[in-house]
PDB file of N, CA and C in Angstrom:
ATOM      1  N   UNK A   1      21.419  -8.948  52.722  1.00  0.00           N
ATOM      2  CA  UNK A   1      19.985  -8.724  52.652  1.00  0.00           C
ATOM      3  C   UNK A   1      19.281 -10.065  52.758  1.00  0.00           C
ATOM      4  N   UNK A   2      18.155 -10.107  53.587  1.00  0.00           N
ATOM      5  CA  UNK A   2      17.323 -11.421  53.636  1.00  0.00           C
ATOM      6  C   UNK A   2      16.465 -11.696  52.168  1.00  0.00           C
ATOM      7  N   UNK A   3      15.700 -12.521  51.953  1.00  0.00           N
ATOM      8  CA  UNK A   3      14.645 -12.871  51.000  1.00  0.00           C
ATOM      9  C   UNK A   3      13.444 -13.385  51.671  1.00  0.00           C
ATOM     10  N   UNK A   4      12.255 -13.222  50.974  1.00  0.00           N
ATOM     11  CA  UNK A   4      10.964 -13.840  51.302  1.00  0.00           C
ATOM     12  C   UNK A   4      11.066 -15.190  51.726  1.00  0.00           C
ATOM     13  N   UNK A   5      10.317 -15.755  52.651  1.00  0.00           N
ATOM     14  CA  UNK A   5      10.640 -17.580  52.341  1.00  0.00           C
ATOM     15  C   UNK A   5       9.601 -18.143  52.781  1.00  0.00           C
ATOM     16  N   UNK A   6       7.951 -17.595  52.270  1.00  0.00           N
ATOM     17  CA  UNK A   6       7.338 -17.864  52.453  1.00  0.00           C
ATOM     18  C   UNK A   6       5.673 -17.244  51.551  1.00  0.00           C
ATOM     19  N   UNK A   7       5.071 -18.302  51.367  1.00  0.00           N
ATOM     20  CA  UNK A   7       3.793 -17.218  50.904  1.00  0.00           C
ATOM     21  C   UNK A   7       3.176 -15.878  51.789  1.00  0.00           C
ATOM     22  N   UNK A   8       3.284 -16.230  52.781  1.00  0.00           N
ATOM     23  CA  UNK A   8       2.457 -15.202  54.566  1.00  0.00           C
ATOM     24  C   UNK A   8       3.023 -14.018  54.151  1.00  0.00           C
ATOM     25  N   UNK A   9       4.698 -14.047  53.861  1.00  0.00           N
ATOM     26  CA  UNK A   9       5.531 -13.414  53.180  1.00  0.00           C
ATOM     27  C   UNK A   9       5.291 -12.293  52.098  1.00  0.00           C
ATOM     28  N   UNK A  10       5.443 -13.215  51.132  1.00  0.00           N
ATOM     29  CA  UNK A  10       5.050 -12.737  49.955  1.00  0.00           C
ATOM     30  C   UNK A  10       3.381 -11.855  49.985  1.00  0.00           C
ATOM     31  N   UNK A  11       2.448 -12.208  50.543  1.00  0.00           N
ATOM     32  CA  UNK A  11       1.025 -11.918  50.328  1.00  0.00           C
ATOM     33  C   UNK A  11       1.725 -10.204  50.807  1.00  0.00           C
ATOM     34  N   UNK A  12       2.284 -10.740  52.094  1.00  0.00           N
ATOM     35  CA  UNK A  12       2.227  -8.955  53.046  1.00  0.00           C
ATOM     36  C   UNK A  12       3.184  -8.042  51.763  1.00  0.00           C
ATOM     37  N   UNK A  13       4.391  -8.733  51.376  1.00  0.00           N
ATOM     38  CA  UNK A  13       4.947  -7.969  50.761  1.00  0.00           C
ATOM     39  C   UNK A  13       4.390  -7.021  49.124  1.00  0.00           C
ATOM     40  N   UNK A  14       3.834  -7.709  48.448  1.00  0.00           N
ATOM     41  CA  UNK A  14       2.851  -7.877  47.468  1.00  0.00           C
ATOM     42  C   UNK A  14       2.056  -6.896  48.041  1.00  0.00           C
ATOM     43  N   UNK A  15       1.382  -6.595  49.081  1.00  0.00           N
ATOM     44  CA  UNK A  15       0.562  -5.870  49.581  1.00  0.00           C
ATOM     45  C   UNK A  15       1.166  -4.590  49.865  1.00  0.00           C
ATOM     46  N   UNK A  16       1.825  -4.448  50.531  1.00  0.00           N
ATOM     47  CA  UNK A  16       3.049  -3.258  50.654  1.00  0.00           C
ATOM     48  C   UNK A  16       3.583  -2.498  49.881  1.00  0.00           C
ATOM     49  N   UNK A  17       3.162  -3.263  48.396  1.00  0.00           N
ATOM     50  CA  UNK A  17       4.119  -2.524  47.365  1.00  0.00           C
ATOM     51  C   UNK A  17       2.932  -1.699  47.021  1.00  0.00           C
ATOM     52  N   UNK A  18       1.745  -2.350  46.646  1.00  0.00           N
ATOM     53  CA  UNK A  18       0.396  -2.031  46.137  1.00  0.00           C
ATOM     54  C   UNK A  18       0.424  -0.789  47.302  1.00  0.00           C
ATOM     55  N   UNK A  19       0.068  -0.721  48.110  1.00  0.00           N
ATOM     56  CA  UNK A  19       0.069   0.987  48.926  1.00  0.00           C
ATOM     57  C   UNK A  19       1.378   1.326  48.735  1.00  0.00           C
ATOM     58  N   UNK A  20       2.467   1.610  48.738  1.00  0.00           N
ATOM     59  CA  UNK A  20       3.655   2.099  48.041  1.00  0.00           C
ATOM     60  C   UNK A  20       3.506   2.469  46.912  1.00  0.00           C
ATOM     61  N   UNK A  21       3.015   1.769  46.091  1.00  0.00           N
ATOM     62  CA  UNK A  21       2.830   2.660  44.692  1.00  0.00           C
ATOM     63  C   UNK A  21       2.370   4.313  44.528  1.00  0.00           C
ATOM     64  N   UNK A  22       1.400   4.345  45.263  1.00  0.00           N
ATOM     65  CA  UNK A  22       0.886   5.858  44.739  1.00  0.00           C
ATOM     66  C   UNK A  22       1.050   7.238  45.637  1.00  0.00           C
ATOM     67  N   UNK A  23       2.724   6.323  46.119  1.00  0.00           N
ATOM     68  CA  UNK A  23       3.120   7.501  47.360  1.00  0.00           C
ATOM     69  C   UNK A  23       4.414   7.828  46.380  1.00  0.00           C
ATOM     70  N   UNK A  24       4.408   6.947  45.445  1.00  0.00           N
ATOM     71  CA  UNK A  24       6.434   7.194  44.666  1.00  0.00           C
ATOM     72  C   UNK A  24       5.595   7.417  42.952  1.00  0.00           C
ATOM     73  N   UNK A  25       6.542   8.611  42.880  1.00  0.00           N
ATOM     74  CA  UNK A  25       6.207   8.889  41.283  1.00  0.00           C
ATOM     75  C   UNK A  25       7.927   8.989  40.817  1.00  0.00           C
ATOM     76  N   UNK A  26       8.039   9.412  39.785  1.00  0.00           N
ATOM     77  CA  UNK A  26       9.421   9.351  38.711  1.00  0.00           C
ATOM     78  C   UNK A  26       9.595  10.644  39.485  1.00  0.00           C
ATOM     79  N   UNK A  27       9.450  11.580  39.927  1.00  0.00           N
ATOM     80  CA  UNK A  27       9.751  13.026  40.675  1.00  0.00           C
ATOM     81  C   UNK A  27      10.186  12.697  42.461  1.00  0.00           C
ATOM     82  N   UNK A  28      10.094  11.551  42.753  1.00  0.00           N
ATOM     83  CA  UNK A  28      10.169  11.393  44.358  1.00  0.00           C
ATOM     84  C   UNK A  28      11.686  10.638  44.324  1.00  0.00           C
ATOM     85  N   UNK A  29      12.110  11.781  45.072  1.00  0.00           N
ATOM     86  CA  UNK A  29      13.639  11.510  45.587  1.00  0.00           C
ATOM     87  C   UNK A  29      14.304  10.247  45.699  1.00  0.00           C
ATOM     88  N   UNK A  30      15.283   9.777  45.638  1.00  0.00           N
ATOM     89  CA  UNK A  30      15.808   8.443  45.372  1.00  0.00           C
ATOM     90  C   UNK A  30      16.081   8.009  47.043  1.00  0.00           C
ATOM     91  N   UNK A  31      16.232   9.197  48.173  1.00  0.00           N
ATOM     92  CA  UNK A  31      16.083   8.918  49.258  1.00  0.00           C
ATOM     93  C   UNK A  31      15.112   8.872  50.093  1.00  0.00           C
ATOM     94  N   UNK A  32      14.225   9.573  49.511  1.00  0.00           N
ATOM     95  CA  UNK A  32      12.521   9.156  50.156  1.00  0.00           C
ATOM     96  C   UNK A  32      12.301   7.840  50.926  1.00  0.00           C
ATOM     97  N   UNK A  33      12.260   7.825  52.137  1.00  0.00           N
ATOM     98  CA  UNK A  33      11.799   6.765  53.038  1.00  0.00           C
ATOM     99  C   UNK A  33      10.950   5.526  52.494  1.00  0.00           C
ATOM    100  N   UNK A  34       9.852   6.150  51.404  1.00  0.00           N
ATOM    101  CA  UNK A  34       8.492   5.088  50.769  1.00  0.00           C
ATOM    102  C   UNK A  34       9.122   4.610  49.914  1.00  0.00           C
ATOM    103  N   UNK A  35      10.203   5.481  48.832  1.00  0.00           N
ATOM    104  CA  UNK A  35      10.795   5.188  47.630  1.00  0.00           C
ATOM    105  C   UNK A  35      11.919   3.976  48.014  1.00  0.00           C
ATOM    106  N   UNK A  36      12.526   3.767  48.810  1.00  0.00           N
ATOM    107  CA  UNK A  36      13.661   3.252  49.538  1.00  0.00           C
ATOM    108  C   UNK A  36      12.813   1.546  49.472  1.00  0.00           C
ATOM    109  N   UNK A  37      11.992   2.358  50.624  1.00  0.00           N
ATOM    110  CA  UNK A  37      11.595   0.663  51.125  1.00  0.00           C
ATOM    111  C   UNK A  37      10.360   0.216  49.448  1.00  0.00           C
ATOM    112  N   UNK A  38       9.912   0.812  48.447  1.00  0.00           N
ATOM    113  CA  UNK A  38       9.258   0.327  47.337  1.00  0.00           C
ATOM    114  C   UNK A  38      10.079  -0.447  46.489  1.00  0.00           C
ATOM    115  N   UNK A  39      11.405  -0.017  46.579  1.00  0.00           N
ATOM    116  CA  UNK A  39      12.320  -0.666  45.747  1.00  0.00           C
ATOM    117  C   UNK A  39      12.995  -1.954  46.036  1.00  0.00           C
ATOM    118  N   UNK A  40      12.806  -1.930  47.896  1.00  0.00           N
ATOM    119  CA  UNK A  40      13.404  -3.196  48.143  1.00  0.00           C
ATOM    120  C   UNK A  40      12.874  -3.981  48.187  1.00  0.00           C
ATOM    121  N   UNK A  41      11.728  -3.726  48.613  1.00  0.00           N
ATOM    122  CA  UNK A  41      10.302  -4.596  48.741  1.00  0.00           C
ATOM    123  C   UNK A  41      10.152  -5.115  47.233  1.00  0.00           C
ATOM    124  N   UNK A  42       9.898  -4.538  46.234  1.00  0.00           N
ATOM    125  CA  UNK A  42       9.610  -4.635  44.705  1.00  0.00           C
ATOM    126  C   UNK A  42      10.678  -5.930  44.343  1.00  0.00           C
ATOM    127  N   UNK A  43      12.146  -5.757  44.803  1.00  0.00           N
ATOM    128  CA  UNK A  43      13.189  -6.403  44.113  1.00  0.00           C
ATOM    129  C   UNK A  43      13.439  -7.830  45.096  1.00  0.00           C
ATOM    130  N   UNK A  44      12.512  -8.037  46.472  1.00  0.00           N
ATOM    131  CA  UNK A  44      12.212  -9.091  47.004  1.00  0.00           C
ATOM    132  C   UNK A  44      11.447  -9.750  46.665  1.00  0.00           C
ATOM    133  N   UNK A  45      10.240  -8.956  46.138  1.00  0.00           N
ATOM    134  CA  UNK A  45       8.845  -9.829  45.429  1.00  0.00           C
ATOM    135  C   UNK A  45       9.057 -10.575  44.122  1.00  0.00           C
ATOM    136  N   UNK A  46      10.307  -9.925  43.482  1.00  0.00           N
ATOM    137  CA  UNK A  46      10.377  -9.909  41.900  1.00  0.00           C
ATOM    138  C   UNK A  46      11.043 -11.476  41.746  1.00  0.00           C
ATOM    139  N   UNK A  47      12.219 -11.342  43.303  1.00  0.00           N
ATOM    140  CA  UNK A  47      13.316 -12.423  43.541  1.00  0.00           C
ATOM    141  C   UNK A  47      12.290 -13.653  43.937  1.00  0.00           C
ATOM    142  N   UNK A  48      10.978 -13.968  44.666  1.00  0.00           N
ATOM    143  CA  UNK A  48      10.609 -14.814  44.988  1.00  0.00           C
ATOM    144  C   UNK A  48       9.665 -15.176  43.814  1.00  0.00           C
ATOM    145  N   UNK A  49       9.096 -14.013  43.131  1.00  0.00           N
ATOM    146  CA  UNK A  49       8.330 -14.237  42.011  1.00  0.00           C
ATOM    147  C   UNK A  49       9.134 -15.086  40.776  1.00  0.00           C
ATOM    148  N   UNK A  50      10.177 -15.244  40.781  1.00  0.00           N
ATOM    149  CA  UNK A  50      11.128 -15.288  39.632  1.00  0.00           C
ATOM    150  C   UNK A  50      11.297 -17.462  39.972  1.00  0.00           C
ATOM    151  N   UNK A  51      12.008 -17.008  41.459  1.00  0.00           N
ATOM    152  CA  UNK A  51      11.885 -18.499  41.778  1.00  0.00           C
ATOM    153  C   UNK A  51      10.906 -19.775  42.065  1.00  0.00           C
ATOM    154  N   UNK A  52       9.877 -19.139  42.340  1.00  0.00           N
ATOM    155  CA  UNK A  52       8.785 -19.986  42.569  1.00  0.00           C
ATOM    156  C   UNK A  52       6.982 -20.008  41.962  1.00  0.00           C
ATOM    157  N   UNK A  53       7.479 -18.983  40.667  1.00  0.00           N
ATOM    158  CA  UNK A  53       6.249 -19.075  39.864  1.00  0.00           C
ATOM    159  C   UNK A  53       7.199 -18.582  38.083  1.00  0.00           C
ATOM    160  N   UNK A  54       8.359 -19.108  38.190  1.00  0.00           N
ATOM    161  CA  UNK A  54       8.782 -18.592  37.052  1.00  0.00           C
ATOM    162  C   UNK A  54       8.157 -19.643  35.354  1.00  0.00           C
ATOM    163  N   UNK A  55       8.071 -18.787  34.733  1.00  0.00           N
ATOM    164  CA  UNK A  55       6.862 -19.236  33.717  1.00  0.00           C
ATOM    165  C   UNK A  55       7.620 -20.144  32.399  1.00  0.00           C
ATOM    166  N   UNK A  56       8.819 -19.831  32.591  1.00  0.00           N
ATOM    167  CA  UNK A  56       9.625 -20.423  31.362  1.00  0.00           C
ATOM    168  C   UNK A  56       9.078 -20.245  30.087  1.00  0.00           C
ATOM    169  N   UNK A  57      10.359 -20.757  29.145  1.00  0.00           N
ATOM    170  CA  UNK A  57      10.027 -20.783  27.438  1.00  0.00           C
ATOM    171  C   UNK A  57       8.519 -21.229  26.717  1.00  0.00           C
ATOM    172  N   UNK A  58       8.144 -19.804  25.603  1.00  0.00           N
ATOM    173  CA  UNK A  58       6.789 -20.772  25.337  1.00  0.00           C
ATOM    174  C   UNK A  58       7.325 -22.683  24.327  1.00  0.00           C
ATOM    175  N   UNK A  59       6.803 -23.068  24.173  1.00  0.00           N
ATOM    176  CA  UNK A  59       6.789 -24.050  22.913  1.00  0.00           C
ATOM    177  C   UNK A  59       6.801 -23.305  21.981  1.00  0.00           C
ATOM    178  N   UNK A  60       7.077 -24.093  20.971  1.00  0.00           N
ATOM    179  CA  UNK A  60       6.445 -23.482  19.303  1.00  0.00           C
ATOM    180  C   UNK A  60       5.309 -23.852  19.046  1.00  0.00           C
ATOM    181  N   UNK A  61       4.703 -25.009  19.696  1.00  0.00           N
ATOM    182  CA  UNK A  61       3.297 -24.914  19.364  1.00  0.00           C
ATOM    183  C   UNK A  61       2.097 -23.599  20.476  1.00  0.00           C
ATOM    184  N   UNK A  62       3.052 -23.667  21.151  1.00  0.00           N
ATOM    185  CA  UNK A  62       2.162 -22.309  21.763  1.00  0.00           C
ATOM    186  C   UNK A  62       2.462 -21.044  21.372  1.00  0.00           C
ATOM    187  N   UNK A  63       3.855 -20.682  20.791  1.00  0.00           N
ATOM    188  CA  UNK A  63       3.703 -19.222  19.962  1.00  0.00           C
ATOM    189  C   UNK A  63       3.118 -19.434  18.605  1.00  0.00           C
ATOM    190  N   UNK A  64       3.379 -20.545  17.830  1.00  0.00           N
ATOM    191  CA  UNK A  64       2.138 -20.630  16.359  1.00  0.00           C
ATOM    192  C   UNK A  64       0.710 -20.541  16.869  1.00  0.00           C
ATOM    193  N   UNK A  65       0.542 -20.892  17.810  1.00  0.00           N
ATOM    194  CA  UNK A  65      -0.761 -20.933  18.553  1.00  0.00           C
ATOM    195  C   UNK A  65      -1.404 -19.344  18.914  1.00  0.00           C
ATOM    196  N   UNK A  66      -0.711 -18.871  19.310  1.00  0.00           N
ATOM    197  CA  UNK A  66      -0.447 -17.300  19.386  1.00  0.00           C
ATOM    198  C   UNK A  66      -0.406 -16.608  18.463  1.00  0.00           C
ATOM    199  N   UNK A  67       0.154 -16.932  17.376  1.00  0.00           N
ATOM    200  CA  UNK A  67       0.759 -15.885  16.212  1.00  0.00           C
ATOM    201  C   UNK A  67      -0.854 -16.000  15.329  1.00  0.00           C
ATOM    202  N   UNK A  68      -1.327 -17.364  15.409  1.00  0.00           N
ATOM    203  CA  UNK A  68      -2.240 -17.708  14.437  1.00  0.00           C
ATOM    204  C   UNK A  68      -3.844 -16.876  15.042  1.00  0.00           C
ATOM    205  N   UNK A  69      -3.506 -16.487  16.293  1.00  0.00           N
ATOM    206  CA  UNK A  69      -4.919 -15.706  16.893  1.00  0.00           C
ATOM    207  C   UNK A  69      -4.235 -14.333  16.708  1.00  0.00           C
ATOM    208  N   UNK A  70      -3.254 -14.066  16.665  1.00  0.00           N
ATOM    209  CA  UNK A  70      -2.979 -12.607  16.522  1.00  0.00           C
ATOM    210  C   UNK A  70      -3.226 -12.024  15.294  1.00  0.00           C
ATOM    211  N   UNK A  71      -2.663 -13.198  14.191  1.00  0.00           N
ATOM    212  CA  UNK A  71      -3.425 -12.909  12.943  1.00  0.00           C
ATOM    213  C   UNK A  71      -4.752 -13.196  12.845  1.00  0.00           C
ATOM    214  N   UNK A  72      -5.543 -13.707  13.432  1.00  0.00           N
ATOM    215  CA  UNK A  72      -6.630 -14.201  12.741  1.00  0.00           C
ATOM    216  C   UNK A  72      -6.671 -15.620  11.697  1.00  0.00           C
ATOM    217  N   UNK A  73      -5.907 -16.295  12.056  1.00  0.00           N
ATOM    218  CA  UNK A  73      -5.686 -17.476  11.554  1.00  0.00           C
ATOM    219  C   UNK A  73      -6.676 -18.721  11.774  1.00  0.00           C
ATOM    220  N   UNK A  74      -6.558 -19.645  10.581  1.00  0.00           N
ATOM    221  CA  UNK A  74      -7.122 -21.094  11.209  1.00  0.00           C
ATOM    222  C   UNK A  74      -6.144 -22.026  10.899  1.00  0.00           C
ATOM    223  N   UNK A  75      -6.510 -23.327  11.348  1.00  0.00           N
ATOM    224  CA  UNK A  75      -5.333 -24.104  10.903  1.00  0.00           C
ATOM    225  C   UNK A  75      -5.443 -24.282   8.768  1.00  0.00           C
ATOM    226  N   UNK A  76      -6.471 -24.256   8.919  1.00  0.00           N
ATOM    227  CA  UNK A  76      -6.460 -24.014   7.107  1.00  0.00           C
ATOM    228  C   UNK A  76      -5.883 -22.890   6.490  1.00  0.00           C
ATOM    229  N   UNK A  77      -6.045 -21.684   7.023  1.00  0.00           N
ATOM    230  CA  UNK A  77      -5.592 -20.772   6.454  1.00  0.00           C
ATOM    231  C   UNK A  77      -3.962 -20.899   6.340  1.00  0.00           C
ATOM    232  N   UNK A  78      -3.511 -20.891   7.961  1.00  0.00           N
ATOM    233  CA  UNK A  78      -1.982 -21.279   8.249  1.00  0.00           C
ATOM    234  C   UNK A  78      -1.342 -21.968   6.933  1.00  0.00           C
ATOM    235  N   UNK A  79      -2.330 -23.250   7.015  1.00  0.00           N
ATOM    236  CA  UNK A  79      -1.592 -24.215   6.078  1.00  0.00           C
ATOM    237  C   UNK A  79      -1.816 -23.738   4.490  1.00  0.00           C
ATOM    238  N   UNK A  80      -2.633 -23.117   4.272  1.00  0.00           N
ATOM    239  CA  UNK A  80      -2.356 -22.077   2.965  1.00  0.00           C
ATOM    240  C   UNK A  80      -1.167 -21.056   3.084  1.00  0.00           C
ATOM    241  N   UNK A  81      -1.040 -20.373   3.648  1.00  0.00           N
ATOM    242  CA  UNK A  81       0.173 -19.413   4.373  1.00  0.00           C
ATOM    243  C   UNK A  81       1.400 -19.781   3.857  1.00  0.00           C
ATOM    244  N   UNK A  82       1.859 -21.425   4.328  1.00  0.00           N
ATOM    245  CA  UNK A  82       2.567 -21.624   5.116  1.00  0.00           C
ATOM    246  C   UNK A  82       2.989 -22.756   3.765  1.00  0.00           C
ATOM    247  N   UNK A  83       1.965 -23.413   2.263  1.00  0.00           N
ATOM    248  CA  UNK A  83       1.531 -24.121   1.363  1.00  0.00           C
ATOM    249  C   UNK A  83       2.440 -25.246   1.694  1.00  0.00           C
ATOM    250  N   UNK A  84       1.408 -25.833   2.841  1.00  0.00           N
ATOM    251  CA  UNK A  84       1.466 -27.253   3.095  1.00  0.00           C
ATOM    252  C   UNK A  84       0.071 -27.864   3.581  1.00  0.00           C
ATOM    253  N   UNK A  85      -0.315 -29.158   3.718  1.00  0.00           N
ATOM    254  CA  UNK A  85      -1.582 -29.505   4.072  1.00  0.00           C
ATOM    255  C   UNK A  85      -2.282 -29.488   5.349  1.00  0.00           C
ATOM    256  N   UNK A  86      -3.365 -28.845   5.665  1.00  0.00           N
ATOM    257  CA  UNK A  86      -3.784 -28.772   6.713  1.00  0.00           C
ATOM    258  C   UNK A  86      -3.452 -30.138   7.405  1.00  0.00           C
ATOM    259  N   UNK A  87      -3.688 -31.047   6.900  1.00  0.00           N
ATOM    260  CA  UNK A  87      -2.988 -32.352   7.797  1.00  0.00           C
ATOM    261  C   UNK A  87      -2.055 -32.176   8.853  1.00  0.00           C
ATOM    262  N   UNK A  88      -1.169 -31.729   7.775  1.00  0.00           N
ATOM    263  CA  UNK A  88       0.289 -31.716   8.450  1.00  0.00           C
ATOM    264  C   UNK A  88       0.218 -30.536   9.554  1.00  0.00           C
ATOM    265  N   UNK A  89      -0.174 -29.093   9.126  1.00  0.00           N
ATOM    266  CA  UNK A  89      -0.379 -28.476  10.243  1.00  0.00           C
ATOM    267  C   UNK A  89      -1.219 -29.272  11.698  1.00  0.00           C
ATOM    268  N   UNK A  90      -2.322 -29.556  11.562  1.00  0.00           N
ATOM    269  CA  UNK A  90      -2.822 -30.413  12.694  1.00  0.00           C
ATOM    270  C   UNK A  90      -2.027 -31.277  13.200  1.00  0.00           C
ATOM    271  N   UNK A  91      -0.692 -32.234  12.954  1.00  0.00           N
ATOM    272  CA  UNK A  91      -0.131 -33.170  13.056  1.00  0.00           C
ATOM    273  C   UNK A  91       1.077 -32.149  13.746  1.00  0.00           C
ATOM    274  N   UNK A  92       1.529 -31.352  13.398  1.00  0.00           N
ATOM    275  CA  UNK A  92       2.391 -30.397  14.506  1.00  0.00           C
ATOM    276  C   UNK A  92       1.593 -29.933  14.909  1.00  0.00           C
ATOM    277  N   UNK A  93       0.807 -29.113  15.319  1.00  0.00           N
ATOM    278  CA  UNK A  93      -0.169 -28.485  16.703  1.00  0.00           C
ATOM    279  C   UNK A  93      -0.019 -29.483  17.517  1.00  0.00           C
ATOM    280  N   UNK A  94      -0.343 -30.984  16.903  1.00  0.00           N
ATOM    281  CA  UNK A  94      -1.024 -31.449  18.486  1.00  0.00           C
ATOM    282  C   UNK A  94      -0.261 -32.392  18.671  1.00  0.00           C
ATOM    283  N   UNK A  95       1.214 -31.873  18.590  1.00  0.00           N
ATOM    284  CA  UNK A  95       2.715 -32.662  18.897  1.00  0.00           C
ATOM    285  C   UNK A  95       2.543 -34.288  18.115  1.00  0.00           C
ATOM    286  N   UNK A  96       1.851 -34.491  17.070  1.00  0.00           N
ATOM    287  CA  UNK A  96       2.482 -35.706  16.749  1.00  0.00           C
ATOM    288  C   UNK A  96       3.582 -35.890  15.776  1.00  0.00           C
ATOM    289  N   UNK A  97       3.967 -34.525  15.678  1.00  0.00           N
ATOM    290  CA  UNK A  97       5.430 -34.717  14.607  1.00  0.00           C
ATOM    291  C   UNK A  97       6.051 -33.623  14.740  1.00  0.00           C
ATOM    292  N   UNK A  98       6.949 -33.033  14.084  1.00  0.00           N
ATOM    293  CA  UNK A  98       7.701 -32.072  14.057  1.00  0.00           C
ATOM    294  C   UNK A  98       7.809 -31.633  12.515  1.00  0.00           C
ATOM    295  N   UNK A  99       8.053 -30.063  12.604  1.00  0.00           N
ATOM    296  CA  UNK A  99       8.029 -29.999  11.303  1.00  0.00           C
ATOM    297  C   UNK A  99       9.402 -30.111  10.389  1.00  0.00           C
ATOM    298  N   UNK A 100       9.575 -30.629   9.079  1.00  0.00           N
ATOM    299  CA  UNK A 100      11.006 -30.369   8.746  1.00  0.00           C
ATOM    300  C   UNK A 100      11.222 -28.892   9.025  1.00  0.00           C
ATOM    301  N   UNK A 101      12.378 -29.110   8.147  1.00  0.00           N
ATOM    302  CA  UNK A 101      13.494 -27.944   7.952  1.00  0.00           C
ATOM    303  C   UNK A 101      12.942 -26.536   6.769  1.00  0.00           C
ATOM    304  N   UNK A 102      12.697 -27.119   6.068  1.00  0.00           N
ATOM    305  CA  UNK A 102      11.449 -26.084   5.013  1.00  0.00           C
ATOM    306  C   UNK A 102      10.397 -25.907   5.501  1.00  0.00           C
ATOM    307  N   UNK A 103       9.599 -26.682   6.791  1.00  0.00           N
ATOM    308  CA  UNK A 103       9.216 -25.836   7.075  1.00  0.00           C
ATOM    309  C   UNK A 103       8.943 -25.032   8.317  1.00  0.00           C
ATOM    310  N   UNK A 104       9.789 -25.669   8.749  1.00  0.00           N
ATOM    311  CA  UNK A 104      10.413 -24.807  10.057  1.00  0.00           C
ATOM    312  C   UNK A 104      10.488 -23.274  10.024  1.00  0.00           C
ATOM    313  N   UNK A 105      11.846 -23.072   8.498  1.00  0.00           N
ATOM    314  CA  UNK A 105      12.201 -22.151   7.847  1.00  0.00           C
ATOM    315  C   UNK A 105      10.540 -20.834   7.283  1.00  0.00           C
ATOM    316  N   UNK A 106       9.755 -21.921   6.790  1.00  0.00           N
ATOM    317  CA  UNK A 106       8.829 -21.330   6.505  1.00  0.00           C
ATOM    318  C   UNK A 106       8.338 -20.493   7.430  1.00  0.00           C
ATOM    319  N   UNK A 107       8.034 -21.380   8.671  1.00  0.00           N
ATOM    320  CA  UNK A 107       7.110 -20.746  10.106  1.00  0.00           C
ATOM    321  C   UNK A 107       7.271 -19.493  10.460  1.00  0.00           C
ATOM    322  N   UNK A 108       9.152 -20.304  10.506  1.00  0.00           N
ATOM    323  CA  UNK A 108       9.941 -18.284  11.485  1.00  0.00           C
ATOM    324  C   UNK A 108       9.664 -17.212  10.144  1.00  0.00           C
ATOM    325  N   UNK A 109       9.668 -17.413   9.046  1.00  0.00           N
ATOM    326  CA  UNK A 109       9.756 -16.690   8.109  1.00  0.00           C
ATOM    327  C   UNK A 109       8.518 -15.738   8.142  1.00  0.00           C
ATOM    328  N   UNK A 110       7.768 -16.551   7.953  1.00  0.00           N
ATOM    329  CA  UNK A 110       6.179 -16.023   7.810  1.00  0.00           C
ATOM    330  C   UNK A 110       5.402 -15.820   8.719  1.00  0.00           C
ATOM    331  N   UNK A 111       5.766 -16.443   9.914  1.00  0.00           N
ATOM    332  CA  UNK A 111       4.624 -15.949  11.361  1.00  0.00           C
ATOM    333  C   UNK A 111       5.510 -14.780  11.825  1.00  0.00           C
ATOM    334  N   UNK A 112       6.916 -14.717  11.817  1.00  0.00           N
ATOM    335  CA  UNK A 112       8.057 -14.065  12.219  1.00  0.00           C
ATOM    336  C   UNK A 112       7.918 -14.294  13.638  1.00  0.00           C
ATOM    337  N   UNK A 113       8.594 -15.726  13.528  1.00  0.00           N
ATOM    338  CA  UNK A 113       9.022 -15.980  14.681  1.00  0.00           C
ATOM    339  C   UNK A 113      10.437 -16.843  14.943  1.00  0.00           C
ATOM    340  N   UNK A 114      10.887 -16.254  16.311  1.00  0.00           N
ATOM    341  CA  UNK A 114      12.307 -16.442  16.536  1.00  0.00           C
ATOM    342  C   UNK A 114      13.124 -18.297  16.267  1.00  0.00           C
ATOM    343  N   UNK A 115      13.793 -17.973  14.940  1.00  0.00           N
ATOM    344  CA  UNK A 115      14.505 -19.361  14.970  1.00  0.00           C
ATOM    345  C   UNK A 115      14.886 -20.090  15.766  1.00  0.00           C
ATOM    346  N   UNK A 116      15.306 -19.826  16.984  1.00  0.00           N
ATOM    347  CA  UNK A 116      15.661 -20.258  18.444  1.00  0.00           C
ATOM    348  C   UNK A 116      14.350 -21.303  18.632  1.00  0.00           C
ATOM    349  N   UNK A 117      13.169 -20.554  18.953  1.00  0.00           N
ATOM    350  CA  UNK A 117      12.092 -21.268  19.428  1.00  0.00           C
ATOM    351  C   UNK A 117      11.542 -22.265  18.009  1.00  0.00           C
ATOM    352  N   UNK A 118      11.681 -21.601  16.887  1.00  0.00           N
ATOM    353  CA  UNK A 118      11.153 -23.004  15.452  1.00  0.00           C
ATOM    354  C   UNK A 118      11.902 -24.090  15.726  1.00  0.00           C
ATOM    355  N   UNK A 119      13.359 -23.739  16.207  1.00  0.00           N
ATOM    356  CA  UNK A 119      14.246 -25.024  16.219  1.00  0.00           C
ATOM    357  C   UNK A 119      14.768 -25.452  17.507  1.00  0.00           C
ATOM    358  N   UNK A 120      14.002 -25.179  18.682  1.00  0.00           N
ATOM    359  CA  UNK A 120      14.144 -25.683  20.202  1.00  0.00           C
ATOM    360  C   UNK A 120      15.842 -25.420  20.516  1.00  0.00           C
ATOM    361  N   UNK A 121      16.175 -24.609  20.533  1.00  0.00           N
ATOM    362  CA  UNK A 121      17.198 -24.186  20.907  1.00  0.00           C
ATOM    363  C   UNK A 121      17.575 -22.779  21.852  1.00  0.00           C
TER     364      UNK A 121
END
């Protein structure tokens, strides 16, 4: 099977799928002519989408960053949350330190977020 190798590419294909869509439902045959070519088309776009706009891992300062608007957070509150000094929260947000181990532990604990990403791994 070939791949996209180009934006001109990608735009038409991207486009193709978008009118393909509302010709294939969960009821349209797995041999359906539209269904056939939606799937290959879909799993070409997905393959060029993957390689050349792939978005990678957030930071931890961008999922605390996240977690803290999902709650409704400020950095004061956090650092009540979290009972350490807003200082120190500001001083990890805006990468000039890292946090220890307590409170690393704290973060994933209480924002519930994945130890992997508290501890860059």
């Amino acid at each position: 099977m070939t791949k996209i190798e180009n934006e001109i590419q990608y735009a038409w294909a991207e486009q193709r799928v978008e009118e393909l869509l509302p010709l294939v439902n969960d009821n349209t045959p797995t041999d359906d002519p539209n269904y056939i070519e939606l799937v290959l088309l879909s799993n070409l776009v997905a393959d060029y989408s993957e390689e050349h706009y792939a978005v990678g891992e957030p930071t931890l300062v961008e999922v605390i960053k996240l977690r803290m608007y999902e709650m409704g957070l400020t950095q004061a509150g956090l650092a009540k949350l979290l009972n350490i000094s807003a200082s120190r929260i500001s001083e990890i947000l805006s990468c000039k330190s890292e946090p220890t181990l307590n409170i690393a532990r704290a973060i994933s604990k209480t924002l519930n977020i994945s130890p992997n990403i508290v501890l860059g791994v």
